[in-house]
Protein backbone atom coordinates (compact mmCIF):
# COMPACT_ATOMS: atom_id res chain seq x y z
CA UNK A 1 -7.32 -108.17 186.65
CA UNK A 2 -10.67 -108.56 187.21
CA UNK A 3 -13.84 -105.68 186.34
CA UNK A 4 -13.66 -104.04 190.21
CA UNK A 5 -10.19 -103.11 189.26
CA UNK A 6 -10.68 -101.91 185.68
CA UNK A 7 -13.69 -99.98 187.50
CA UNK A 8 -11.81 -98.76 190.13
CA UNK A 9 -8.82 -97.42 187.26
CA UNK A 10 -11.78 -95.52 185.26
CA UNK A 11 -12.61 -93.69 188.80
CA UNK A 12 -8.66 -92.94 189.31
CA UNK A 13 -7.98 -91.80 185.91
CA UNK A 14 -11.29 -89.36 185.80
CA UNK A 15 -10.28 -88.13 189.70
CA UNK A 16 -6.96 -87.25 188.57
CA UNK A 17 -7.73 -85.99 185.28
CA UNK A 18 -10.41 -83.48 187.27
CA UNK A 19 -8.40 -82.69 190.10
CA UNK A 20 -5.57 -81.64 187.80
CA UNK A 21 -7.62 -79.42 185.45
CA UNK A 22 -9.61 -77.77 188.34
CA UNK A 23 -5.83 -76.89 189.49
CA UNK A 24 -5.16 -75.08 186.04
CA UNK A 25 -8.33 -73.64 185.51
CA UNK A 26 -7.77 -70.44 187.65
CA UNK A 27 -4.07 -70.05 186.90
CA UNK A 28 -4.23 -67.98 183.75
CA UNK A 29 -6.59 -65.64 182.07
CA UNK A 30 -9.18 -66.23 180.04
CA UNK A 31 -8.73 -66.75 175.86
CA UNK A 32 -10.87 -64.64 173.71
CA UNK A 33 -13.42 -66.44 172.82
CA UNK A 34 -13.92 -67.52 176.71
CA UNK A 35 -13.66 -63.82 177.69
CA UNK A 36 -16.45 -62.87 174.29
CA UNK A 37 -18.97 -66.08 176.40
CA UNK A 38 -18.80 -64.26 179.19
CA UNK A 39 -19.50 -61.11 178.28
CA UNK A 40 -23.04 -62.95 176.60
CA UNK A 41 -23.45 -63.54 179.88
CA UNK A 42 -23.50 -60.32 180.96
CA UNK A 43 -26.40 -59.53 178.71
CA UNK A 44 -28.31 -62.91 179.28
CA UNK A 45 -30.92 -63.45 176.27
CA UNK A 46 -32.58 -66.10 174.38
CA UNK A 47 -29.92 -66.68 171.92
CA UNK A 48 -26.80 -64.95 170.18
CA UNK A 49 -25.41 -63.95 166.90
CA UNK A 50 -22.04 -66.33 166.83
CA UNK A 51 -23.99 -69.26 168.77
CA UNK A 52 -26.81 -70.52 171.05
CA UNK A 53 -26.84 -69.63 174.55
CA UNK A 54 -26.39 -72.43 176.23
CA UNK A 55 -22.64 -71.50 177.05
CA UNK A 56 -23.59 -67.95 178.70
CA UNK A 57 -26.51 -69.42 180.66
CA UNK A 58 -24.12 -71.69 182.32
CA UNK A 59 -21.45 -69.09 182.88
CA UNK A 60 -24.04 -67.14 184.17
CA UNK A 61 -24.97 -69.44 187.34
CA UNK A 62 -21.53 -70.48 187.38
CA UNK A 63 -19.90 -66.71 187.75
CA UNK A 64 -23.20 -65.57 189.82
CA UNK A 65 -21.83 -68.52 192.62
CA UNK A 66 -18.14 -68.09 192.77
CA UNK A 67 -17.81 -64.37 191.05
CA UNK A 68 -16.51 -63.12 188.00
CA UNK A 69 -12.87 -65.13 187.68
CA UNK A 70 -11.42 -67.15 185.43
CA UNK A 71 -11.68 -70.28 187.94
CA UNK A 72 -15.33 -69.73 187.70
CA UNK A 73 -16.19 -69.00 184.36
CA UNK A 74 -14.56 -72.25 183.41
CA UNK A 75 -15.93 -74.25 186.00
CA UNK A 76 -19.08 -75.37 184.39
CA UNK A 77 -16.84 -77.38 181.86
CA UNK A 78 -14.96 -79.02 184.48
CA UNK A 79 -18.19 -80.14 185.95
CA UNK A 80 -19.47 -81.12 182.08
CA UNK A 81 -16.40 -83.22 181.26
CA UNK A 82 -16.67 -85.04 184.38
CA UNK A 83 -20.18 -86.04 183.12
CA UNK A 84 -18.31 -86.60 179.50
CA UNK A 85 -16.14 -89.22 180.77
CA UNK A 86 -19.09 -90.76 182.62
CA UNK A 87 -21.20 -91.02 179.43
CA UNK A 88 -17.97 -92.49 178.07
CA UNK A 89 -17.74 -95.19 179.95
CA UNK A 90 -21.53 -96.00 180.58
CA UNK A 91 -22.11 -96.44 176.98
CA UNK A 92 -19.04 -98.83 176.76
CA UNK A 93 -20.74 -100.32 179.46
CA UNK A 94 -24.06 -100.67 177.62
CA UNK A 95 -22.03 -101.97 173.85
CA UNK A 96 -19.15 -104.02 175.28
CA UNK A 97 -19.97 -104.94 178.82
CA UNK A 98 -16.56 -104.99 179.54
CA UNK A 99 -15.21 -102.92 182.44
CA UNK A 100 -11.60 -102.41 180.72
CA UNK A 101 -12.73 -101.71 177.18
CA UNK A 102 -14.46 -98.42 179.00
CA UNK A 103 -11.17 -97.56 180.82
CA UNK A 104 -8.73 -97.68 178.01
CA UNK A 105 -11.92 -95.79 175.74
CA UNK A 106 -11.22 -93.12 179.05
CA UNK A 107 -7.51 -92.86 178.84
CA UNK A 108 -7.91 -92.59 174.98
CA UNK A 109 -10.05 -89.92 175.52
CA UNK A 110 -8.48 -87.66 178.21
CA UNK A 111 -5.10 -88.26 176.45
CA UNK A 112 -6.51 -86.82 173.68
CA UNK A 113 -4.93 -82.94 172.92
CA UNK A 114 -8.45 -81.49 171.61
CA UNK A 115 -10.24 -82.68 174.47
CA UNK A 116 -7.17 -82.48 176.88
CA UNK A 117 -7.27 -78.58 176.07
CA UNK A 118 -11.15 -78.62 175.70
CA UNK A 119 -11.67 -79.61 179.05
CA UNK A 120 -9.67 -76.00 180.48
CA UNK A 121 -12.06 -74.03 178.58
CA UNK A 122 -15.56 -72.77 178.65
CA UNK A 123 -16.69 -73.01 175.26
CA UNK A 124 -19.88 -74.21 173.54
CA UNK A 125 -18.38 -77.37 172.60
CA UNK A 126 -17.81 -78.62 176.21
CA UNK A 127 -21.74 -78.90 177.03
CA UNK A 128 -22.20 -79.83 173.49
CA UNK A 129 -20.00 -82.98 173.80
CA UNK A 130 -21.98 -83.88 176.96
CA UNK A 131 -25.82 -83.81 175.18
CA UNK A 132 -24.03 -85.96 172.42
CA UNK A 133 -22.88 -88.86 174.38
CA UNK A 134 -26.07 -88.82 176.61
CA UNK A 135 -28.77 -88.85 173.25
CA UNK A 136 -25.97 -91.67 171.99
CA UNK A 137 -26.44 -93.49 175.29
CA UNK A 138 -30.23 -92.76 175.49
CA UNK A 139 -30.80 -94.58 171.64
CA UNK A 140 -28.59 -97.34 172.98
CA UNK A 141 -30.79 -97.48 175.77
CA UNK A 142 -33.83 -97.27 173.27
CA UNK A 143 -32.29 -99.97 170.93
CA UNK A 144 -31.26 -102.53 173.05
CA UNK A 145 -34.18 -102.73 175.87
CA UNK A 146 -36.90 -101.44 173.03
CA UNK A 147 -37.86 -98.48 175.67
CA UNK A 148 -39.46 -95.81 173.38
CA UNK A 149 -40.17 -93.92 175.76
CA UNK A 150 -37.04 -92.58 175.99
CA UNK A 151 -37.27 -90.91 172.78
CA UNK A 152 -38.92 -87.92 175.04
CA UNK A 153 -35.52 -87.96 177.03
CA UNK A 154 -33.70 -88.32 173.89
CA UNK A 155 -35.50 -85.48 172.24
CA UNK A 156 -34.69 -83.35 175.51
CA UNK A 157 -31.23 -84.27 175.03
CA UNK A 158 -30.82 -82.97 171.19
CA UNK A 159 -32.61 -79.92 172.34
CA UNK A 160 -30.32 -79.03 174.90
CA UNK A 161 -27.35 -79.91 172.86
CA UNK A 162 -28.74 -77.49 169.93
CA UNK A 163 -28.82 -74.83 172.39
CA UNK A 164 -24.94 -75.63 173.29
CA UNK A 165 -23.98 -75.73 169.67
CA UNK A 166 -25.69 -76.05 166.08
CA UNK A 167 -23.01 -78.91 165.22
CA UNK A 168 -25.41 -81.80 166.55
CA UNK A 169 -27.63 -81.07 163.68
CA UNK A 170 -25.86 -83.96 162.11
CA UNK A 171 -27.61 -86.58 164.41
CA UNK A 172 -30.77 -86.14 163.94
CA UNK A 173 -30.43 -87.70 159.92
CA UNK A 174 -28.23 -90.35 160.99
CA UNK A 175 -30.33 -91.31 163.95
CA UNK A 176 -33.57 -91.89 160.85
CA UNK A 177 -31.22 -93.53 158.68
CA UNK A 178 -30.22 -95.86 161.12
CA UNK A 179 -33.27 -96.69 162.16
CA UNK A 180 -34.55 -97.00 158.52
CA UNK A 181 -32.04 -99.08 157.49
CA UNK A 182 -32.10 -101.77 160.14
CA UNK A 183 -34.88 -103.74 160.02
CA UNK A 184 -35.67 -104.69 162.67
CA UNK A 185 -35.32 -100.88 164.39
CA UNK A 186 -38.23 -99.76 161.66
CA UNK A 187 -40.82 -100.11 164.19
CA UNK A 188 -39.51 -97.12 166.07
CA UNK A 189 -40.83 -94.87 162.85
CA UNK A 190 -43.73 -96.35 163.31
CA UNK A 191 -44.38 -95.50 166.68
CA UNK A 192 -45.43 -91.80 167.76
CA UNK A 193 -43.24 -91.55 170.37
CA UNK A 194 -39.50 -90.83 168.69
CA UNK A 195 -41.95 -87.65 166.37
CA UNK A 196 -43.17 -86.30 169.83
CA UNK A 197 -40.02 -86.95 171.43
CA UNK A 198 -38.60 -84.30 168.20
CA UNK A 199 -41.45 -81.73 169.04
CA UNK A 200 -40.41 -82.01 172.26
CA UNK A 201 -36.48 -81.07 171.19
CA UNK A 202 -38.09 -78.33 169.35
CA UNK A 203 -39.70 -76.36 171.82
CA UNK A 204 -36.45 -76.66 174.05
CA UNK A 205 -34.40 -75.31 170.85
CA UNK A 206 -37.44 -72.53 170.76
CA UNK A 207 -35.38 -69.81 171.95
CA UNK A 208 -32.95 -69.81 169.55
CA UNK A 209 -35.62 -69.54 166.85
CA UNK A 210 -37.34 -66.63 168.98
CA UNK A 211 -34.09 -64.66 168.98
CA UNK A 212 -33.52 -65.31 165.53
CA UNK A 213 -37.12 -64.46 164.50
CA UNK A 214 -36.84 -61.53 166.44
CA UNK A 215 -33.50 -60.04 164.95
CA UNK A 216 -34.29 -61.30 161.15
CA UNK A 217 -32.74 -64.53 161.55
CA UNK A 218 -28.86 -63.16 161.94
CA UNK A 219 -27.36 -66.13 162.93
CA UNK A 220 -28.80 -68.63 160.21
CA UNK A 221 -27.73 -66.08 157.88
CA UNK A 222 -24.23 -65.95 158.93
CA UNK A 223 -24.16 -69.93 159.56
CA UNK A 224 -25.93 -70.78 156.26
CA UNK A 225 -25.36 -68.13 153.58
CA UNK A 226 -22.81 -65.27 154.52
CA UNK A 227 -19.72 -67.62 155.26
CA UNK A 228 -20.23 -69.93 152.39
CA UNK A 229 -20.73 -67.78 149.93
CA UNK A 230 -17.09 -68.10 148.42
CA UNK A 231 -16.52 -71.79 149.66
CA UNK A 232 -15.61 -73.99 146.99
CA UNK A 233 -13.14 -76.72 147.59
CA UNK A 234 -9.61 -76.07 146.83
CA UNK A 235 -5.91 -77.87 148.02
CA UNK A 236 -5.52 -75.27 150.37
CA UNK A 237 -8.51 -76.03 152.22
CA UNK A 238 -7.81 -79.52 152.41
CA UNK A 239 -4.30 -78.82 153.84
CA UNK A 240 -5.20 -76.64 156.52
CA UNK A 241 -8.05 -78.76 157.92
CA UNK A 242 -6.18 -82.28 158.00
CA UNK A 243 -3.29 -80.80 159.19
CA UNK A 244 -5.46 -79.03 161.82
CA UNK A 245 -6.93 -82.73 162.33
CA UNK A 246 -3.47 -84.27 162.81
CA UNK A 247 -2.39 -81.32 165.03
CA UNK A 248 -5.50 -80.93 167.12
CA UNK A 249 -6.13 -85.11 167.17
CA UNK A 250 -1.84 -85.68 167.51
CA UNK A 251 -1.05 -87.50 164.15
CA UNK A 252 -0.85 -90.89 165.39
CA UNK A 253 -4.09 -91.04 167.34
CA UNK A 254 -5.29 -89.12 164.18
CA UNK A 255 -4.79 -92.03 161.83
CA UNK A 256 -5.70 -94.60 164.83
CA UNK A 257 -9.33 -92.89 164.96
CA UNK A 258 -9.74 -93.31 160.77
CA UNK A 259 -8.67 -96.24 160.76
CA UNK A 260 -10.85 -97.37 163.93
CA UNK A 261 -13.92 -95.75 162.01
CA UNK A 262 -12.93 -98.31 158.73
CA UNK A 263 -13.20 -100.73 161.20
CA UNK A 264 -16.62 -99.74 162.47
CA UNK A 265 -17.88 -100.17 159.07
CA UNK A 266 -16.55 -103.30 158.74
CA UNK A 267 -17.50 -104.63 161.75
CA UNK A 268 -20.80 -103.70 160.77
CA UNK A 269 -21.51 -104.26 157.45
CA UNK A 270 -19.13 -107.57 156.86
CA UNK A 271 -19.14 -108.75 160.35
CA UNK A 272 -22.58 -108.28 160.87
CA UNK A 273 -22.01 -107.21 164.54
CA UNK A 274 -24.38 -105.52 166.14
CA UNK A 275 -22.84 -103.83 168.30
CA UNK A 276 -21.52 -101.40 166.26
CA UNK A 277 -24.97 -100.41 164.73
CA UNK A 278 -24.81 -97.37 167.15
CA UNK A 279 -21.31 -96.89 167.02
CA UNK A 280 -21.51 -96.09 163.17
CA UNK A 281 -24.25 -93.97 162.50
CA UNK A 282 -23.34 -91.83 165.50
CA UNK A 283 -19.93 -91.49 164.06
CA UNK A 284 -18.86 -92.44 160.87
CA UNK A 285 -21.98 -90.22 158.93
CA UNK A 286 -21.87 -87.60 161.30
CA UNK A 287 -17.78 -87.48 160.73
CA UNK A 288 -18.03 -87.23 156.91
CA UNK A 289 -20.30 -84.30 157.29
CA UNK A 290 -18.15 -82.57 159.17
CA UNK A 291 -14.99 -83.37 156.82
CA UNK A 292 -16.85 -82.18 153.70
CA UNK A 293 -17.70 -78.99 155.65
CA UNK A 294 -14.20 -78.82 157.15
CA UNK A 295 -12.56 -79.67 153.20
CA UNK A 296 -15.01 -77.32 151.67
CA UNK A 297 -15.45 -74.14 153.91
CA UNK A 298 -12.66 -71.50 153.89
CA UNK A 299 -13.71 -70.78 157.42
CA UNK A 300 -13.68 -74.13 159.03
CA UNK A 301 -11.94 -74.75 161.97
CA UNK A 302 -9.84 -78.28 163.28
CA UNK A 303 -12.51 -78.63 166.37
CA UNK A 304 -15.45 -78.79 164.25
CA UNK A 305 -15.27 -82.72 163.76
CA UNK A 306 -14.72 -83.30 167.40
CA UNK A 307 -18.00 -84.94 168.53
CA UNK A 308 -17.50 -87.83 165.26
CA UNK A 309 -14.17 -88.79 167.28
CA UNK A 310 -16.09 -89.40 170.28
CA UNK A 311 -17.55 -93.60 169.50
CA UNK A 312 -14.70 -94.16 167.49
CA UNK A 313 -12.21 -93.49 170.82
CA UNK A 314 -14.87 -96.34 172.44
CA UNK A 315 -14.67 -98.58 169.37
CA UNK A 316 -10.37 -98.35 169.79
CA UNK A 317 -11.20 -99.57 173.47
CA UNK A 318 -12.67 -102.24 172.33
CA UNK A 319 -10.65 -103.23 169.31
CA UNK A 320 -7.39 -103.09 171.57
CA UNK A 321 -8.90 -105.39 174.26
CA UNK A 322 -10.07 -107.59 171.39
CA UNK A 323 -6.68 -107.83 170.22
CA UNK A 324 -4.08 -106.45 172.30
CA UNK A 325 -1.35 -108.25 170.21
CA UNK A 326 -2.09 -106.49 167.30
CA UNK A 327 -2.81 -103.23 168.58
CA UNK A 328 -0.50 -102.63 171.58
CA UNK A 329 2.43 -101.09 169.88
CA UNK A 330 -0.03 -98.53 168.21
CA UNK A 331 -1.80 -97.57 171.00
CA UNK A 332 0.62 -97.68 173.12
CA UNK A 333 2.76 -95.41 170.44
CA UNK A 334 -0.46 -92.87 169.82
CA UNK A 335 -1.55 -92.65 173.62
CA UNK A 336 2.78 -91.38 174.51
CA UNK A 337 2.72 -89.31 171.67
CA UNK A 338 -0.71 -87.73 172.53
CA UNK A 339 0.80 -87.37 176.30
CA UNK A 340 4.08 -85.84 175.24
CA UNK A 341 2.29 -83.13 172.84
CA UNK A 342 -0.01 -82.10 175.82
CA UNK A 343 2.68 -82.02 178.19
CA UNK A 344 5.04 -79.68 175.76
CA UNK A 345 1.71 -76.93 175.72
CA UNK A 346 0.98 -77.17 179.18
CA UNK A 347 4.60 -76.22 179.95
CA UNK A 348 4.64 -74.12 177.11
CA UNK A 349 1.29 -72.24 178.73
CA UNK A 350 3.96 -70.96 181.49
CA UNK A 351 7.53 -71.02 180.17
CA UNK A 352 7.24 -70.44 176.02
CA UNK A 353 9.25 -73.20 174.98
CA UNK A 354 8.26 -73.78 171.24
CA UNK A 355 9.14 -71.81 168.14
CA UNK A 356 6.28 -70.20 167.67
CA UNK A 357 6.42 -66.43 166.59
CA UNK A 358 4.93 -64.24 169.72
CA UNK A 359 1.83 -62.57 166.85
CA UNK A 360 0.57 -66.48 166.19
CA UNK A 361 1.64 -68.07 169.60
CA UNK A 362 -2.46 -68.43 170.75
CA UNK A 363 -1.16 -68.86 174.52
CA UNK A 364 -0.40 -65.31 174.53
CA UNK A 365 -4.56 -64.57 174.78
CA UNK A 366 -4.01 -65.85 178.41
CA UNK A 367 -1.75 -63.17 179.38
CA UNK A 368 -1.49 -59.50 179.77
CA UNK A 369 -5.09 -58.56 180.52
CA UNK A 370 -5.34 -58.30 184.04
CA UNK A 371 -2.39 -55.54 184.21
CA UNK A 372 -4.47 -54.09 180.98
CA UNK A 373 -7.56 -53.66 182.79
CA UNK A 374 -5.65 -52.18 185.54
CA UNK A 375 -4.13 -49.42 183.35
CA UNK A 376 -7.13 -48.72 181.43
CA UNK A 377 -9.15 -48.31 185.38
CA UNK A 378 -6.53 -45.55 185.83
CA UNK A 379 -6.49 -43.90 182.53
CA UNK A 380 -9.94 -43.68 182.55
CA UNK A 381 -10.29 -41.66 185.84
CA UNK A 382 -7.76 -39.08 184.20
CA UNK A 383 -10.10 -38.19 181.17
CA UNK A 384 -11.54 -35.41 181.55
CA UNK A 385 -15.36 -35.38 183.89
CA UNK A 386 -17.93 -33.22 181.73
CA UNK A 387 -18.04 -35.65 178.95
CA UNK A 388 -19.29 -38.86 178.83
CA UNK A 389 -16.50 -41.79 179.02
CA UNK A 390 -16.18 -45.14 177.40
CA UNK A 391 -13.83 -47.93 176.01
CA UNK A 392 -13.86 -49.13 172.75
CA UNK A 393 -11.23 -51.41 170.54
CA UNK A 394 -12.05 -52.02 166.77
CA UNK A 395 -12.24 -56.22 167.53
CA UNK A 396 -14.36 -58.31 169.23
CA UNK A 397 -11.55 -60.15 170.73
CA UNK A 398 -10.32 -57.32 172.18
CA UNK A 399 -13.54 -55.73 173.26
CA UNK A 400 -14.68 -58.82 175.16
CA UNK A 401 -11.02 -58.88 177.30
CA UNK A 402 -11.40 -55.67 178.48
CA UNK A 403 -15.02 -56.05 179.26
CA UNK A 404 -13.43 -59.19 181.73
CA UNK A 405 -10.60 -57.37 182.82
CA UNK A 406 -12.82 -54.46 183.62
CA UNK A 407 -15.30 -56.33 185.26
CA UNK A 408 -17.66 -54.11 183.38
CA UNK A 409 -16.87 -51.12 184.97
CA UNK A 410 -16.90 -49.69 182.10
CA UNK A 411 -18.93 -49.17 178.92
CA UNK A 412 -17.34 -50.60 176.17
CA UNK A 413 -18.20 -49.94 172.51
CA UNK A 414 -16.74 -52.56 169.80
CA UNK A 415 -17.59 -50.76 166.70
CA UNK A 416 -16.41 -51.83 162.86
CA UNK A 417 -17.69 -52.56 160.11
CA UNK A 418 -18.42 -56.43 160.73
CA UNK A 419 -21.33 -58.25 162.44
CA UNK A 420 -20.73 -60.01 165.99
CA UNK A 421 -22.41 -60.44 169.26
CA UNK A 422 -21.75 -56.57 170.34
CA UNK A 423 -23.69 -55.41 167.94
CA UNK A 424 -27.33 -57.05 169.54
CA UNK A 425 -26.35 -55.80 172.91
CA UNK A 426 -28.72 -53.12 174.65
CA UNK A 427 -25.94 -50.76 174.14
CA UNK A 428 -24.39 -50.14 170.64
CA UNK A 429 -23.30 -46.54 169.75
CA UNK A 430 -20.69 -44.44 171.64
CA UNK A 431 -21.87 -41.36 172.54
CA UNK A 432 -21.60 -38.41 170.26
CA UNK A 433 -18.85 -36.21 171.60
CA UNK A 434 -17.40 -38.50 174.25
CA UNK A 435 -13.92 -39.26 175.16
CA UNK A 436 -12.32 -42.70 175.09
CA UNK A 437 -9.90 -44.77 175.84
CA UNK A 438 -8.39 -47.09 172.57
CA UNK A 439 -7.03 -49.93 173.13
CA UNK A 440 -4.30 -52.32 170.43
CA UNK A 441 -1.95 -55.19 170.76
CA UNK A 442 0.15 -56.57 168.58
CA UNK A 443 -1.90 -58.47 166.99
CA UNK A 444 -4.70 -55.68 166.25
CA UNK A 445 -2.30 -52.12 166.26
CA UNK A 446 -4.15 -49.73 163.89
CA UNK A 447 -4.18 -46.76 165.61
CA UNK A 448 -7.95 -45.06 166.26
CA UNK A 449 -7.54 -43.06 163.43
CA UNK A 450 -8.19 -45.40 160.89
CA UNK A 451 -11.29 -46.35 162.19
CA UNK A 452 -13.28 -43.15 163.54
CA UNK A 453 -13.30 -39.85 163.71
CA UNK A 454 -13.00 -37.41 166.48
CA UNK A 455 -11.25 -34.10 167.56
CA UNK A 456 -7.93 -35.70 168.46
CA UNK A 457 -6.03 -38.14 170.05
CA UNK A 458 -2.74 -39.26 172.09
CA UNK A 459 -0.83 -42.10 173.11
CA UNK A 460 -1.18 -42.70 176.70
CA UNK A 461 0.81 -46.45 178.06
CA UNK A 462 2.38 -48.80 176.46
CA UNK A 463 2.44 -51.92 178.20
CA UNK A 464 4.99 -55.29 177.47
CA UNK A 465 3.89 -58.46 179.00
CA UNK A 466 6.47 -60.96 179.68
CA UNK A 467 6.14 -64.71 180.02
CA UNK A 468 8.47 -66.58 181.51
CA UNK A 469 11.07 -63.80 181.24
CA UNK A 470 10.20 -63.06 177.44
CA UNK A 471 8.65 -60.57 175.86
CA UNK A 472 5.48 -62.07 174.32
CA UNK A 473 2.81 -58.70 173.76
CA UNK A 474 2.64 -55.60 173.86
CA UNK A 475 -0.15 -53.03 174.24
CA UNK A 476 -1.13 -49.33 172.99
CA UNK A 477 -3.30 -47.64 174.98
CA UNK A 478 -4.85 -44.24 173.59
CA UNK A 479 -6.64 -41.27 174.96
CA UNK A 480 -9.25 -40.41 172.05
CA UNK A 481 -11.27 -37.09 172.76
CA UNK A 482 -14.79 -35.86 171.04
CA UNK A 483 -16.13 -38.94 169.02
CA UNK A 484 -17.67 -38.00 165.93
CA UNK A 485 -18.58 -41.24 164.30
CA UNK A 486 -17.57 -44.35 162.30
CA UNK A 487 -15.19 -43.87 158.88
């Protein structure tokens, strides 16, 4: 098969990969943390407390085309992933030169559950993956044709990916070592250009240090300090993140990607093939940061190493065309295994089908709100007129899926006693005196009482949402007259 064909099998595989998710995008609601981004974009501003703004921003000019729906708030990653996959495959292009090393680095990719299940969100990761690969491309670009003027483009690139997500901090180090450390790539430190090309990152990053500035720095506390004050590393920790790895990855392609990034090293350092000089330092560093974070913080989450995956999934392209005796049975083995797990959760999206109890079954976020907001429209034109009239839920999960299920009709209040993104909103204190409307689920079902106080309260619905003919959550809506205040 010649490189037309692998070429024209990279274009199939991406088309049908899109089509598909732009087919499930609309067809459920909206998980928390999508239905918390687009509330930030409902109060559009330079930055925010959990993350950057790049995420909002885009579901801004995404929602402010189609309207406020799930299909639209997740369309800008369906139009990032796209780009993704073609960063993907052009920097195969630019290492290998070999038009079926990029598709199998493609399949590997799309077959992959973390990015599979990325790809039907809108989350800052999506548009973070995207200014990765295209400032890994760009230094490739840089390195091989010695264009330093694309350190300007490159330093655009990092910018724009800081203000998707903080995690491509890790880069920016690796990038100097590599250049340090390779001889004949020294000359770039020498040069003005990759320094002006950082300032240049800066000032697109500026907002997020405005915000900050402006609000005493809230988010580099929480990022830096606050959350690591207790980490330490302990066996737990270790469990839960490599078996979130194994889970998130699938276990085989797991172990495939380590070992791939052993080989990168090797390759490398014992080989002595170039090649690979991009492929390590833009994966292999960057992934051991994010392990020792992952191993050491209490709070860490499976996702965060992500973007260190993303060269060694090229690398396995290349490795298998290399050798396809040797590696066929693995791939092959990962790749069906990877398939079959994403299969079982998209089916399991619409028919539960795995054990998982209903409280911890994260599929369930999809579900329920639309008849919630429905419910909490009507109950909410039966308070009582002469007062004023809000929502409010004690969670920030819960606050931001009525805000989407309400359209924000509604004001809605999320007070507690923790910091998140409600709390930097215009709007941040119910009214003194006001009536309400409380909202629980399962997961959350402390009635209003043991948060605030006020002259009294009653249940008024209890709703049951079913999926596929089960009963998978259940809601507690309250009527809560004359707010008088936090506990």
């Amino acid at each position: 098969m010649n490189g037309a064909d692998w070429r024209k099998r990279s274009f199939l595989l991406v088309g049908g990969f899109t089509l598909f998710r732009l087919f499930m995008m609309g067809r459920t609601g909206l998980g928390d943390s999508e239905s918390y981004y687009w509330t930030w974009s409902r109060h559009i501003d330079f930055s925010y407390f959990d993350h950057p703004p790049m995420v909002a921003w885009l579901i801004r000019i995404s929602t402010a085309v189609g309207g406020d729906t799930a299909f639209w708030t997740r369309f800008p990653s369906a139009v990032l992933f796209v780009g993704v996959c073609w960063l993907i495959y052009k920097t195969s292009m630019a290492l290998f030169r070999d038009e079926e090393t990029a598709f199998w680095g493609l399949l590997i990719f799309n077959l992959s559950p973390l990015f599979s299940f990325g790809a039907l969100q809108m989350v800052p990761d999506i548009p973070a993956a995207f200014f990765w690969m295209l400032f890994v491309y760009l230094v490739i670009r840089i390195l091989d044709e010695d264009r330093p003027l694309l350190w300007y483009a490159a330093g655009t690139a990092i910018g724009a990916g800081l203000l998707s997500k903080y995690m491509l901090l890790p880069l920016i180090p690796s990038t100097l070592a590599m250049l340090w450390w390779h001889k004949e790539y020294r000359k770039h430190l020498l040069r003005p250009h990759i320094y002006l090309g950082g300032i240049l990152g800066l000032i697109i990053f500026s907002p997020v240090l405005v915000w900050n500035y402006l609000h005493q720095f809230p988010s580099f506390k929480f990022h830096l300090v606050e959350r690591n004050q207790e980490e330490h590393f302990s066996f737990r920790h270790m469990g839960e993140f490599l078996g979130g790895q194994a889970l998130y990855m699938s276990p085989l392609a797991w172990f495939g990607l380590l070992y791939v990034a052993w080989r990168i090293a090797k390759a490398l350092f014992a080989d002595g093939d170039k090649r690979f000089v991009t492929v390590f330092w833009m994966s292999v560093p960057p992934l051991a940061f994010f392990y020792f974070i992952g191993l050491w913080s209490k709070d860490s989450e499976p996702h965060w190493s992500a973007f260190g995956y993303l060269m060694p999934i090229i690398a396995w392209g290349a490795f298998y065309v290399r050798n396809k005796i040797a590696w066929r049975k693995y791939t092959v083995a990962a790749l069906g295994l990877s398939g079959l797990m994403i299969g079982l959760v998209y089916v399991h999206s619409f028919v539960p089908i795995l054990p998982i109890k209903p409280k911890y079954d994260i599929i369930n976020e999809l579900y329920g709100w639309d008849t919630v907001g429905k419910a909490i429209d009507d109950e909410m034109r039966q308070l009582p007129g002469q007062r004023e009239k809000f929502v409010m839920a004690h969670h920030w999960v819960m606050c931001s899926q009525i805000e989407f299920s309400t359209r924000h009709r509604h004001k809605v209040f999320c007070v507690n006693g923790k910091i998140d993104g409600f709390d930097f909103f215009p709007e941040t204190i119910p009214p003194e005196g006001g009536d309400f409307i409380f909202v629980t689920d399962n997961r959350f079902d402390e009635p209003p009482e043991t948060f605030y106080r006020f002259d009294r309260a009653e249940k008024a619905k209890e709703i049951e949402i079913y999926r596929g003919g089960i009963p998978v959550r259940k809601f507690q809506l309250y009527r809560v007259f004359g707010y008088r205040g936090q506990k």
